[in-house]
PDB file of N, CA and C in Angstrom:
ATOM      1  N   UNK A   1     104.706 102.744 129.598  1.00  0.00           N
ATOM      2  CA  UNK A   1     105.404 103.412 128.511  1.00  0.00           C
ATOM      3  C   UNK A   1     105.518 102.474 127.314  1.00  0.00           C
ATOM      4  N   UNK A   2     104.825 103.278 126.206  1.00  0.00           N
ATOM      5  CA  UNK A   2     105.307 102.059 124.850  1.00  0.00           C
ATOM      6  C   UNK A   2     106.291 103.010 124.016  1.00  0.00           C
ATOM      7  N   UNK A   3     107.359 102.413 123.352  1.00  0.00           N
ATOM      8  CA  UNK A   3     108.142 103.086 122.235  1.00  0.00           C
ATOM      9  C   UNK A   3     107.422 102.137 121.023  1.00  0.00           C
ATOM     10  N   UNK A   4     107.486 102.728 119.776  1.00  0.00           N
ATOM     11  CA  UNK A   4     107.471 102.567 118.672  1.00  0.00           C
ATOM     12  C   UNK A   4     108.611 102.735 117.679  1.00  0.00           C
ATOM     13  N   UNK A   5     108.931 102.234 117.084  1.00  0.00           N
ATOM     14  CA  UNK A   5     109.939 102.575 115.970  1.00  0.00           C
ATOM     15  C   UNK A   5     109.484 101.786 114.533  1.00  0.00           C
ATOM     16  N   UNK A   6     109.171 102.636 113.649  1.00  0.00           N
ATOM     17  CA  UNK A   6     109.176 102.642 112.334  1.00  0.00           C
ATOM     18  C   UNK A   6     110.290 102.890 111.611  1.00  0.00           C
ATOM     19  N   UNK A   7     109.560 101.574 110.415  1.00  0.00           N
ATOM     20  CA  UNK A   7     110.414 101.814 109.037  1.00  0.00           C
ATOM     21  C   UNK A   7     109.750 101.197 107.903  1.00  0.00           C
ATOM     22  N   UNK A   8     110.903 100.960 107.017  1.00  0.00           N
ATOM     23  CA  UNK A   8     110.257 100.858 105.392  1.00  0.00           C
ATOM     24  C   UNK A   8     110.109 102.044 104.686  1.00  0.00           C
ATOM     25  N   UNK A   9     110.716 103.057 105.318  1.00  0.00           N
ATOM     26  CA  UNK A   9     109.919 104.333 104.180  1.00  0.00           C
ATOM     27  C   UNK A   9     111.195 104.332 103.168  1.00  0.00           C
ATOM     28  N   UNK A  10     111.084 105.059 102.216  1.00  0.00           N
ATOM     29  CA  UNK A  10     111.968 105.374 101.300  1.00  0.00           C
ATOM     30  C   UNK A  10     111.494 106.328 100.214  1.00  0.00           C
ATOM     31  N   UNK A  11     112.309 105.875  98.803  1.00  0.00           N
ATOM     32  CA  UNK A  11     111.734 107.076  97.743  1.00  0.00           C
ATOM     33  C   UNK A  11     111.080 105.751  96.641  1.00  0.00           C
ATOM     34  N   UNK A  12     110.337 105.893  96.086  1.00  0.00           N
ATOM     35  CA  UNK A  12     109.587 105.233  95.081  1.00  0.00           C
ATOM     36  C   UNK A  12     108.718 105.912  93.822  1.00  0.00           C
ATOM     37  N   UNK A  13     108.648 105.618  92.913  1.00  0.00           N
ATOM     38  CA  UNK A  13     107.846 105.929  91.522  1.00  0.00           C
ATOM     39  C   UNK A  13     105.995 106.019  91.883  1.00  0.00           C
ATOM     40  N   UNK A  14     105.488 107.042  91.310  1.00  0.00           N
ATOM     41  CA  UNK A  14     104.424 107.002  91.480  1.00  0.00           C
ATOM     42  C   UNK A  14     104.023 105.506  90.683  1.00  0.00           C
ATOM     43  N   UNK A  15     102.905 104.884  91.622  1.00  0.00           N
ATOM     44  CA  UNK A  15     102.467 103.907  90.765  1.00  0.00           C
ATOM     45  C   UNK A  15     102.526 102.206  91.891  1.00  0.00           C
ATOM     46  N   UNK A  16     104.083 102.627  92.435  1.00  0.00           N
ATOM     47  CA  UNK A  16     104.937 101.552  92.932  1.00  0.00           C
ATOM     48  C   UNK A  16     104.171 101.341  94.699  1.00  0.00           C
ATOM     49  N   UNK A  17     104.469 100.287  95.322  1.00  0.00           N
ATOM     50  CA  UNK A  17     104.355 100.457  96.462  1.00  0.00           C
ATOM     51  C   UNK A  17     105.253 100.335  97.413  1.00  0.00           C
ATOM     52  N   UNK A  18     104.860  99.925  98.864  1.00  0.00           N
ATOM     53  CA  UNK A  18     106.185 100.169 100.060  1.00  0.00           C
ATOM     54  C   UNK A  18     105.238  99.732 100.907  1.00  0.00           C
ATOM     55  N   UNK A  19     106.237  99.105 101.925  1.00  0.00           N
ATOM     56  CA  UNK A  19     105.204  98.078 103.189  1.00  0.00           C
ATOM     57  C   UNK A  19     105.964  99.493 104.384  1.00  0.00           C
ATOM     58  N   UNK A  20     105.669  99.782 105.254  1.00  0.00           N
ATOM     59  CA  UNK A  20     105.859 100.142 106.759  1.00  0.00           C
ATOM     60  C   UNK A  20     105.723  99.231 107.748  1.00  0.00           C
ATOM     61  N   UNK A  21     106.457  99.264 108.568  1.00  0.00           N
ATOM     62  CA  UNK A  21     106.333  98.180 109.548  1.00  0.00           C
ATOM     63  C   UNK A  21     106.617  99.227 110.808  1.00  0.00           C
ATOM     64  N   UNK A  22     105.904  98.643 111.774  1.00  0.00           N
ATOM     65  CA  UNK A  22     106.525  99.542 113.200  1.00  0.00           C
ATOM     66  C   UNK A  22     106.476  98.602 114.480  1.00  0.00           C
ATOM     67  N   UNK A  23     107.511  98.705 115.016  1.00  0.00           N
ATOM     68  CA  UNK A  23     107.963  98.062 116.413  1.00  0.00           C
ATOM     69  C   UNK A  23     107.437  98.020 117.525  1.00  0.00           C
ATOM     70  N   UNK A  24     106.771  97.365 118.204  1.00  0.00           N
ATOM     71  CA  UNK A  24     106.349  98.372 119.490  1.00  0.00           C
ATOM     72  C   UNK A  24     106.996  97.606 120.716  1.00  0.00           C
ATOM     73  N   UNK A  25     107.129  97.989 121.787  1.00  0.00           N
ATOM     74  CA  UNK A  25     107.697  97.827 122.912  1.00  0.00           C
ATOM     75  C   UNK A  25     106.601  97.379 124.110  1.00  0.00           C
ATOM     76  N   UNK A  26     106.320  96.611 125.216  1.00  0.00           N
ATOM     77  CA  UNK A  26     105.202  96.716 125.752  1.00  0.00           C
ATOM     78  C   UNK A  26     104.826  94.808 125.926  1.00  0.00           C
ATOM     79  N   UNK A  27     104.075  94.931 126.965  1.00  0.00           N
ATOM     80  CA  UNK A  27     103.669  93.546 126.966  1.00  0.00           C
ATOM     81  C   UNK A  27     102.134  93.465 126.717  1.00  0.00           C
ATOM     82  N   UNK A  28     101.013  94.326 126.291  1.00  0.00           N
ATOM     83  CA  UNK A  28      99.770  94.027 125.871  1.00  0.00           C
ATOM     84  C   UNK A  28     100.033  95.261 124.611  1.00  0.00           C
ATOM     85  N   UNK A  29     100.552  94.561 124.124  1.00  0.00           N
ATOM     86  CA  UNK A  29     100.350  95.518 122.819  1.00  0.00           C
ATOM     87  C   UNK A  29      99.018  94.529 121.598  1.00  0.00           C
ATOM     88  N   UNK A  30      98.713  93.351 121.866  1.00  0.00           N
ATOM     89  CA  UNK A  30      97.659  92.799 121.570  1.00  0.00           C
ATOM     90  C   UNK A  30      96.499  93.096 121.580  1.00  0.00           C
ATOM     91  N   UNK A  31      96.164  94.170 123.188  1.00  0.00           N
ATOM     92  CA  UNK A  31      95.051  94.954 123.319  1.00  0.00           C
ATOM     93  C   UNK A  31      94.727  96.369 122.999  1.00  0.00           C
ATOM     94  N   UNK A  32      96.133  96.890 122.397  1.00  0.00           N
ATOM     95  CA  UNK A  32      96.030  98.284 121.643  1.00  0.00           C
ATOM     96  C   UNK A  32      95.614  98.663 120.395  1.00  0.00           C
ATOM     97  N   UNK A  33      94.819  99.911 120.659  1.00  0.00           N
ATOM     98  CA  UNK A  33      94.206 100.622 119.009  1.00  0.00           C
ATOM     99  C   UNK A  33      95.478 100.790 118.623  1.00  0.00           C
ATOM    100  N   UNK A  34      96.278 100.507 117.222  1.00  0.00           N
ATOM    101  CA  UNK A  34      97.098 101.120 116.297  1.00  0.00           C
ATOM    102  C   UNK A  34      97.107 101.695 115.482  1.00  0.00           C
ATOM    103  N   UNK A  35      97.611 102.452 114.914  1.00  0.00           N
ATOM    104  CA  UNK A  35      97.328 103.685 114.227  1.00  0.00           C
ATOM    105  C   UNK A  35      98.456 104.297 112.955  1.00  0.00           C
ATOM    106  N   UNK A  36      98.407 104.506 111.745  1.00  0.00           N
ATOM    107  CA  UNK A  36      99.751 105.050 111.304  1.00  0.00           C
ATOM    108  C   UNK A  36      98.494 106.780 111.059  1.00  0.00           C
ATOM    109  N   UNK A  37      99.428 107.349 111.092  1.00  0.00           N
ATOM    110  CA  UNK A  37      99.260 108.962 110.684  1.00  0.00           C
ATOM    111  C   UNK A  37     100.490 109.464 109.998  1.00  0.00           C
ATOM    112  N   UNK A  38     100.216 110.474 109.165  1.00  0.00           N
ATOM    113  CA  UNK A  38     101.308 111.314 108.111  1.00  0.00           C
ATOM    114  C   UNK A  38     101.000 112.694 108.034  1.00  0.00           C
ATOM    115  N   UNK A  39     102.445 113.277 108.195  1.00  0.00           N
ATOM    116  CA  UNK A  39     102.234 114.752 107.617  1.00  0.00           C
ATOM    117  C   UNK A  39     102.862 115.142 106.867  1.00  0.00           C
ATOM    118  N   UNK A  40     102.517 116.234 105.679  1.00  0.00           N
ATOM    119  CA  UNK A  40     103.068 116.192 104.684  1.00  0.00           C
ATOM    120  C   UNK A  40     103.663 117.861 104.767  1.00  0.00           C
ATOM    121  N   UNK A  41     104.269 117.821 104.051  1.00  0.00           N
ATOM    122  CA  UNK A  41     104.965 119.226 104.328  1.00  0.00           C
ATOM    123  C   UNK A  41     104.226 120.025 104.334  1.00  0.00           C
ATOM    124  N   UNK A  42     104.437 121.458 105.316  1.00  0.00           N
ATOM    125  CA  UNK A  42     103.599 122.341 105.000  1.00  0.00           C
ATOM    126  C   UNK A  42     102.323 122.340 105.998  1.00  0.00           C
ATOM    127  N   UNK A  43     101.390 121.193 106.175  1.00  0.00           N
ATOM    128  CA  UNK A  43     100.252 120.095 106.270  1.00  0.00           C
ATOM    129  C   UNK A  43      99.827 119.939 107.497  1.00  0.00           C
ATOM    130  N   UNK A  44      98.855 119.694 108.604  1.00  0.00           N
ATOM    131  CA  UNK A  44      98.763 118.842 109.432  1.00  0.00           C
ATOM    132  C   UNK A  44      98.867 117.636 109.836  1.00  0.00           C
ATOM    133  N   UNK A  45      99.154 116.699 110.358  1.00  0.00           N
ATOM    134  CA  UNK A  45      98.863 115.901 110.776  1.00  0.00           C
ATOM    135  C   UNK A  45      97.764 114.802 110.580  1.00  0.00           C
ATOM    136  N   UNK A  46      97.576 113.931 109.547  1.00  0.00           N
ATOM    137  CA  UNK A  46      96.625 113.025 109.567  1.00  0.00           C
ATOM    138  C   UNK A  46      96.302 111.647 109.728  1.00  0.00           C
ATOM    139  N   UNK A  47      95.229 111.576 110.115  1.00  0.00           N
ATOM    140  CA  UNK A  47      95.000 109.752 110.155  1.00  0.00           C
ATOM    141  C   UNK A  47      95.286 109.370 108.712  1.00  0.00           C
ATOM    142  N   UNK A  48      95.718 108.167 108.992  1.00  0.00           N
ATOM    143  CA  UNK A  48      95.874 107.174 107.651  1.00  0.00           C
ATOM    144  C   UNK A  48      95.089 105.816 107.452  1.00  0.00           C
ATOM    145  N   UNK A  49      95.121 105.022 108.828  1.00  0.00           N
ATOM    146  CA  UNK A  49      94.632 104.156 109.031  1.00  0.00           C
ATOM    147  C   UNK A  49      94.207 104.121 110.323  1.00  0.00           C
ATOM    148  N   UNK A  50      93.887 102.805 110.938  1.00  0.00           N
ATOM    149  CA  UNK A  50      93.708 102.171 112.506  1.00  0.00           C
ATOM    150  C   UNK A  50      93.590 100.779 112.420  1.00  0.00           C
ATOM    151  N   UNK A  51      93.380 100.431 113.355  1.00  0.00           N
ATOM    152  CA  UNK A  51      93.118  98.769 113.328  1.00  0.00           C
ATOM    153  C   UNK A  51      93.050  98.250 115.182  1.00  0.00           C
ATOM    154  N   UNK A  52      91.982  97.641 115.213  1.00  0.00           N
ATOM    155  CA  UNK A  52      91.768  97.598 116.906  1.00  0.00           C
ATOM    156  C   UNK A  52      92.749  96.578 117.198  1.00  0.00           C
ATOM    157  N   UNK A  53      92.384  96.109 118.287  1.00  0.00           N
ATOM    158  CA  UNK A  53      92.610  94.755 118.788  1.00  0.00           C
ATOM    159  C   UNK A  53      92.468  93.407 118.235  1.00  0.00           C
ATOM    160  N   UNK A  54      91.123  93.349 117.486  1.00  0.00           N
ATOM    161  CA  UNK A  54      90.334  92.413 116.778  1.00  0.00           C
ATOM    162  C   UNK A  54      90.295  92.266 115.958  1.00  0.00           C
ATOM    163  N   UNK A  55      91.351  93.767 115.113  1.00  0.00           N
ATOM    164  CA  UNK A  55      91.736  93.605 113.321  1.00  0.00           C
ATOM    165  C   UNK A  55      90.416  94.489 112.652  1.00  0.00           C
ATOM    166  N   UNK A  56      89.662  95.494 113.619  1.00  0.00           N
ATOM    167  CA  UNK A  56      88.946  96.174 112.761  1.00  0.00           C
ATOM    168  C   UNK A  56      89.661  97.340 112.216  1.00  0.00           C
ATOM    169  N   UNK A  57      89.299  97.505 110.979  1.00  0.00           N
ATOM    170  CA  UNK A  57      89.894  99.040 110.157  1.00  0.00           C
ATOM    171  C   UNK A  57      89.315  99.701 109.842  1.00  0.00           C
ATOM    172  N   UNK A  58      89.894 100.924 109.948  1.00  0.00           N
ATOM    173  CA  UNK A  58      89.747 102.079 109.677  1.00  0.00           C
ATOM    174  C   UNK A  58      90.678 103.135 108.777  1.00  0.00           C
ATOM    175  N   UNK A  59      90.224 103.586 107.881  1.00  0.00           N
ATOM    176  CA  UNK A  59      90.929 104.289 106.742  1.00  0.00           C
ATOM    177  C   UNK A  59      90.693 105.703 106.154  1.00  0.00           C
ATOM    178  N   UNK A  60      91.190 106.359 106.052  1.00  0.00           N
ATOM    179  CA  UNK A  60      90.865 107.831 105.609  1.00  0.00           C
ATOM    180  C   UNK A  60      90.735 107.639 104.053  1.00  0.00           C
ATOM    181  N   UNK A  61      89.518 108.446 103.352  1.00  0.00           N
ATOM    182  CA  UNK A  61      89.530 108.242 102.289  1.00  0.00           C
ATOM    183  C   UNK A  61      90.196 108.014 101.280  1.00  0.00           C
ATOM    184  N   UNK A  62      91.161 108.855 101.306  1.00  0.00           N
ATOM    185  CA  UNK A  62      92.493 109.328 100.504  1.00  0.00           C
ATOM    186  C   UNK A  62      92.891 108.091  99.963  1.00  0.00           C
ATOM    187  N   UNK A  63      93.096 107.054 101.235  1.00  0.00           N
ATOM    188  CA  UNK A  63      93.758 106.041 100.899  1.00  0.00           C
ATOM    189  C   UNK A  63      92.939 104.678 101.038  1.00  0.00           C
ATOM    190  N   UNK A  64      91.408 104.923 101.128  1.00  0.00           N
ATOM    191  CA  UNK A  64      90.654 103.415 100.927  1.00  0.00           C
ATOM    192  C   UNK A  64      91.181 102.833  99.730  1.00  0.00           C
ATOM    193  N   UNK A  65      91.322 101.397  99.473  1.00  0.00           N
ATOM    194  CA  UNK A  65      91.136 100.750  98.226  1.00  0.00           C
ATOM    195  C   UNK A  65      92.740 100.418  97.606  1.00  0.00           C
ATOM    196  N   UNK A  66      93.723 101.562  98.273  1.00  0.00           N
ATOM    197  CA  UNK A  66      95.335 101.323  98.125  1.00  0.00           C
ATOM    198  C   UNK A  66      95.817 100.917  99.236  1.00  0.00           C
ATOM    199  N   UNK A  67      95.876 101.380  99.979  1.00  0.00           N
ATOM    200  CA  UNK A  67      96.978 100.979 101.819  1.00  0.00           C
ATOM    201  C   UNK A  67      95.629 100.057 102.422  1.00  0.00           C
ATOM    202  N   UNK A  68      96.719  99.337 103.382  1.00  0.00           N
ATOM    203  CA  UNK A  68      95.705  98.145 103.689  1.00  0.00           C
ATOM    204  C   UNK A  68      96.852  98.025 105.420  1.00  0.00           C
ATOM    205  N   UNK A  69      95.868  98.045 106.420  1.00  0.00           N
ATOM    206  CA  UNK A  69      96.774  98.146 107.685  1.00  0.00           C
ATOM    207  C   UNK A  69      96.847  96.355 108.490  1.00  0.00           C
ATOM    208  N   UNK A  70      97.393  96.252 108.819  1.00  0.00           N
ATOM    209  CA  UNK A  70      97.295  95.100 109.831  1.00  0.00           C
ATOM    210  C   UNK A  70      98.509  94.530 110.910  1.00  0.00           C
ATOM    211  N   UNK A  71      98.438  93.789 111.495  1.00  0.00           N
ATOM    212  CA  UNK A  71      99.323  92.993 112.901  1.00  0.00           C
ATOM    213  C   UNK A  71      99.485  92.000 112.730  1.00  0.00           C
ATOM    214  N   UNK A  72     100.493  91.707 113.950  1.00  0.00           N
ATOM    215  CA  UNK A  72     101.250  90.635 113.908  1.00  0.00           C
ATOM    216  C   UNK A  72     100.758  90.736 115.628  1.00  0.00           C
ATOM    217  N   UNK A  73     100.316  90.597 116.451  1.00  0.00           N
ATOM    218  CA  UNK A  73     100.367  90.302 117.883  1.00  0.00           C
ATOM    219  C   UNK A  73     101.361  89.656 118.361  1.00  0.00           C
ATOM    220  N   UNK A  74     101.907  88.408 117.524  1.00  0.00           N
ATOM    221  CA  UNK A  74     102.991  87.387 117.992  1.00  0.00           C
ATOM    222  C   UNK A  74     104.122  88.496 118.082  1.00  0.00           C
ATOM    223  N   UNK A  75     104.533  89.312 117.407  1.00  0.00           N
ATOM    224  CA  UNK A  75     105.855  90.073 117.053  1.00  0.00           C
ATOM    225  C   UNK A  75     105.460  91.440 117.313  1.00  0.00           C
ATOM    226  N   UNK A  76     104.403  92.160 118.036  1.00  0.00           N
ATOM    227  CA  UNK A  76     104.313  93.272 118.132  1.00  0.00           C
ATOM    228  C   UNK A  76     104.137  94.472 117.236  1.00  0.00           C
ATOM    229  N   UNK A  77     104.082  94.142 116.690  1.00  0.00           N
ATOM    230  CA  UNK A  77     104.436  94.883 114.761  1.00  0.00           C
ATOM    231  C   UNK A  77     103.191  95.000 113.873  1.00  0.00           C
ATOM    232  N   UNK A  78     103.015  96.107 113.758  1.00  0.00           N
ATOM    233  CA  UNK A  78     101.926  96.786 113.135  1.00  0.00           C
ATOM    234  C   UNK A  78     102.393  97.343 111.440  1.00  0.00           C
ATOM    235  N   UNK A  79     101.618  96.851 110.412  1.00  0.00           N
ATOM    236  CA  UNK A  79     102.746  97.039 109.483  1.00  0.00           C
ATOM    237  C   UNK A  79     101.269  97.867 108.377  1.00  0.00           C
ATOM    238  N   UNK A  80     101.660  99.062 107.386  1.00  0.00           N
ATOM    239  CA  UNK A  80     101.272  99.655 106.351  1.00  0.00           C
ATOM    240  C   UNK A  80     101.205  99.522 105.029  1.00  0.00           C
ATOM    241  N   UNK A  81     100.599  98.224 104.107  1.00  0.00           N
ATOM    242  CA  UNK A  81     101.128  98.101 102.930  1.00  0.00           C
ATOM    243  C   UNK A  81     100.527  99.157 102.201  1.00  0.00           C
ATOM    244  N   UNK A  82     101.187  99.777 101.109  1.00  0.00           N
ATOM    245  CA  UNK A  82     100.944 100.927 100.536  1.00  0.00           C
ATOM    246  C   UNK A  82     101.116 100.614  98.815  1.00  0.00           C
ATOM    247  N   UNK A  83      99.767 100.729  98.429  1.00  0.00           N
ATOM    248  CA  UNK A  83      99.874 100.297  96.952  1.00  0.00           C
ATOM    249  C   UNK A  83      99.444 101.512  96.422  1.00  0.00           C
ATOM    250  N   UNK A  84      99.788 101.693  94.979  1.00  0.00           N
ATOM    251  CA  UNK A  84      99.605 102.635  93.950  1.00  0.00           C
ATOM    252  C   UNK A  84      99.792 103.886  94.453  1.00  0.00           C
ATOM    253  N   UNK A  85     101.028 104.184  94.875  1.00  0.00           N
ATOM    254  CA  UNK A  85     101.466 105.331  95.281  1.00  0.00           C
ATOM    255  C   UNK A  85     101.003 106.878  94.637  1.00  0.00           C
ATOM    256  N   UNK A  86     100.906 107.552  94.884  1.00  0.00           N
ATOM    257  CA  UNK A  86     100.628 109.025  94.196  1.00  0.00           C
ATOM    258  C   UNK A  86     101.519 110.202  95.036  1.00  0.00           C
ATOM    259  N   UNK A  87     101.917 110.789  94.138  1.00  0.00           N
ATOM    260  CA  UNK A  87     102.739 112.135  94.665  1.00  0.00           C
ATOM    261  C   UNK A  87     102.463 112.811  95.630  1.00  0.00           C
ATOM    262  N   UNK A  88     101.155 112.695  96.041  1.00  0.00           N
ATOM    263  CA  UNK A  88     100.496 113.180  97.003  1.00  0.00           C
ATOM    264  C   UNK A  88     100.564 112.427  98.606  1.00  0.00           C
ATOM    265  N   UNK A  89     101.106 110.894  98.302  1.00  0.00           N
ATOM    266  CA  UNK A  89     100.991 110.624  99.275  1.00  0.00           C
ATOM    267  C   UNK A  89     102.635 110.930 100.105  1.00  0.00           C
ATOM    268  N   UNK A  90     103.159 111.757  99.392  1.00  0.00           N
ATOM    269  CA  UNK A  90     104.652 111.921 100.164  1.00  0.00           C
ATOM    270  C   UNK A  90     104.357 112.861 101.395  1.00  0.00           C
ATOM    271  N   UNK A  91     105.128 111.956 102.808  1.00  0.00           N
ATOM    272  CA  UNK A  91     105.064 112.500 103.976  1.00  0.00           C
ATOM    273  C   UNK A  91     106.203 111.792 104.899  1.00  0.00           C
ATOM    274  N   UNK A  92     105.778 112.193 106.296  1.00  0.00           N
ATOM    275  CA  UNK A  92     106.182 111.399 107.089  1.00  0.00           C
ATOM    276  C   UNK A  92     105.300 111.096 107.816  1.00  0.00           C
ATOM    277  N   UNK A  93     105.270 109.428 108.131  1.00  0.00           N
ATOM    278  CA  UNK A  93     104.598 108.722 108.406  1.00  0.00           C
ATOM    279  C   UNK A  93     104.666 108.132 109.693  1.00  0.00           C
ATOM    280  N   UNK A  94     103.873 108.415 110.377  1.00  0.00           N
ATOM    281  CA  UNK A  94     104.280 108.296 112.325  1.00  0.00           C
ATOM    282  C   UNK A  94     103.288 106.494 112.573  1.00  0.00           C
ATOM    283  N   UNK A  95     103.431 105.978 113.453  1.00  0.00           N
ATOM    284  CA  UNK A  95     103.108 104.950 114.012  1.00  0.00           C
ATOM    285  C   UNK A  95     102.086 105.554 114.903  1.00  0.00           C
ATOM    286  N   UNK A  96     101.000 104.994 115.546  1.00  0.00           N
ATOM    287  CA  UNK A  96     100.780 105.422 117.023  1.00  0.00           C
ATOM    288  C   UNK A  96      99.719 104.531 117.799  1.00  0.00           C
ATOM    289  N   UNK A  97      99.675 104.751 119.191  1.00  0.00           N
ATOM    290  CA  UNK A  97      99.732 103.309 120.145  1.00  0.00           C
ATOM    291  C   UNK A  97      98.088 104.530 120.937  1.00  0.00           C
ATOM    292  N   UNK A  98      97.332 103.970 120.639  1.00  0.00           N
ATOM    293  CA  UNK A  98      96.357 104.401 121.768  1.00  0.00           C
ATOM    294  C   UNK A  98      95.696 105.865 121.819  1.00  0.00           C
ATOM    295  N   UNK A  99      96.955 106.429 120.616  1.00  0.00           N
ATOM    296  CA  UNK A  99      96.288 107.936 120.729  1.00  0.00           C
ATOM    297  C   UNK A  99      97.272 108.464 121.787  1.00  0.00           C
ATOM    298  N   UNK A 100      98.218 107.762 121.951  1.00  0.00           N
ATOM    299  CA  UNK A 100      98.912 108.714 122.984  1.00  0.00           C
ATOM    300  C   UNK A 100     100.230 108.737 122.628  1.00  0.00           C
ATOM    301  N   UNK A 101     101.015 107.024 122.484  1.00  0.00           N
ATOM    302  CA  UNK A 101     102.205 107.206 122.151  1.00  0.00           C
ATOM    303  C   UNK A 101     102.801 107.044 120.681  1.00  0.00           C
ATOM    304  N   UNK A 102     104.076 107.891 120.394  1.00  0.00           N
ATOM    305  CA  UNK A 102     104.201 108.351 118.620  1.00  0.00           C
ATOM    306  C   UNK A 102     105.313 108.252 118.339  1.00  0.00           C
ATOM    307  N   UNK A 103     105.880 106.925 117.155  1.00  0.00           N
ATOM    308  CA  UNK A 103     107.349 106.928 116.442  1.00  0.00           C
ATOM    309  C   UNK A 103     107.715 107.916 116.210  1.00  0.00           C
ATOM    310  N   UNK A 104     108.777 107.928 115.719  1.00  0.00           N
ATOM    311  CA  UNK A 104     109.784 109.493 115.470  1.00  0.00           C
ATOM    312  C   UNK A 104     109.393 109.052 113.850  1.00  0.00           C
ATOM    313  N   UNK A 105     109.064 108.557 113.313  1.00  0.00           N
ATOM    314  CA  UNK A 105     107.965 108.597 111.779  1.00  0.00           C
ATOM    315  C   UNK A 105     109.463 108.217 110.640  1.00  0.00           C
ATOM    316  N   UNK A 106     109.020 107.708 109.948  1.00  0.00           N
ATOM    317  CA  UNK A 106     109.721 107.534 108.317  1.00  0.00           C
ATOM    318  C   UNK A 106     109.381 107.843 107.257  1.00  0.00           C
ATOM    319  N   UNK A 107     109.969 108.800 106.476  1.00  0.00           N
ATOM    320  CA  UNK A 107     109.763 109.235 105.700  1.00  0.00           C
ATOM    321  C   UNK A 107     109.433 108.756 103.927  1.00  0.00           C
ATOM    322  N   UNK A 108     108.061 109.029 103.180  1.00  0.00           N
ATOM    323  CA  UNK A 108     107.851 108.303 101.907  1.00  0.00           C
ATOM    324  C   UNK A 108     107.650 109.381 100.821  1.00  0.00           C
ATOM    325  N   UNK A 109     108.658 109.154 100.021  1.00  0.00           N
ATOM    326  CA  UNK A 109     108.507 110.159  98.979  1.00  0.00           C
ATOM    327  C   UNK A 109     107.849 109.403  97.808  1.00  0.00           C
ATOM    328  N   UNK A 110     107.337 110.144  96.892  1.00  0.00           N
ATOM    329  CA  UNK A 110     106.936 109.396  96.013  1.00  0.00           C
ATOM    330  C   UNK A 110     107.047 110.486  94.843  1.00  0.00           C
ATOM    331  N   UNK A 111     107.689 110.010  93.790  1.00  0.00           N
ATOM    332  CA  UNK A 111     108.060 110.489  92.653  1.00  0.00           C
ATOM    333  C   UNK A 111     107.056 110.191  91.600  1.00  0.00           C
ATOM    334  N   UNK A 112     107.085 111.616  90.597  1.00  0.00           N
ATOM    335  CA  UNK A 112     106.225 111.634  89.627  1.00  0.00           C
ATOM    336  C   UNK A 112     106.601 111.235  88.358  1.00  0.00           C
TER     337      UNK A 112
END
């Protein structure tokens, strides 16, 4: 069983950014795919990022070139920096461990 718990979300200016960070619980969390996903109102469910074991990434278009994903192995903690915000990117923003297990998500608004 892994828990996750996220944070960092808040409200911010289009333009501005915001880091996410998420917790994880677990003793090989070093060898897990990580993952943030967001849904936006209304919306499904989407990938945002990934990042293996080894620090490879993966990014959904939307957000190549602004959000940038990475770890901490020492501290368990998988964190989202999020640059040049757009109105569009307001959601809630879930953590996730393997494709299986999922934060209760934090929410990022972003003002126009």
């Amino acid at each position: 069983q892994v828990e996750l718990v996220e944070s960092g979300g808040g409200l911010v200016q289009a333009g501005g950014s915001l880091k996410l960070s998420c917790a994880a619980s677990g003793r090989f969390f070093s060898n897990f795919v990580m993952g943030w996903y967001r849904q936006a109102p209304g919306k499904q469910r989407e990938l945002v990022a990934t990042i293996t074991y080894i620090g490879i990434t993966n990014y959904a278009d939307s957000v190549k070139g602004r959000f940038a994903i990475s770890r901490d192995n020492a501290k368990n903690t998988v964190y989202l920096q999020m640059n040049s915000l757009k109105p569009e990117d307001t959601a809630v923003y879930y953590c996730n461990c393997q494709g299986q297990y999922w934060g209760k998500g934090t929410l990022v608004t972003v003002s126009s």
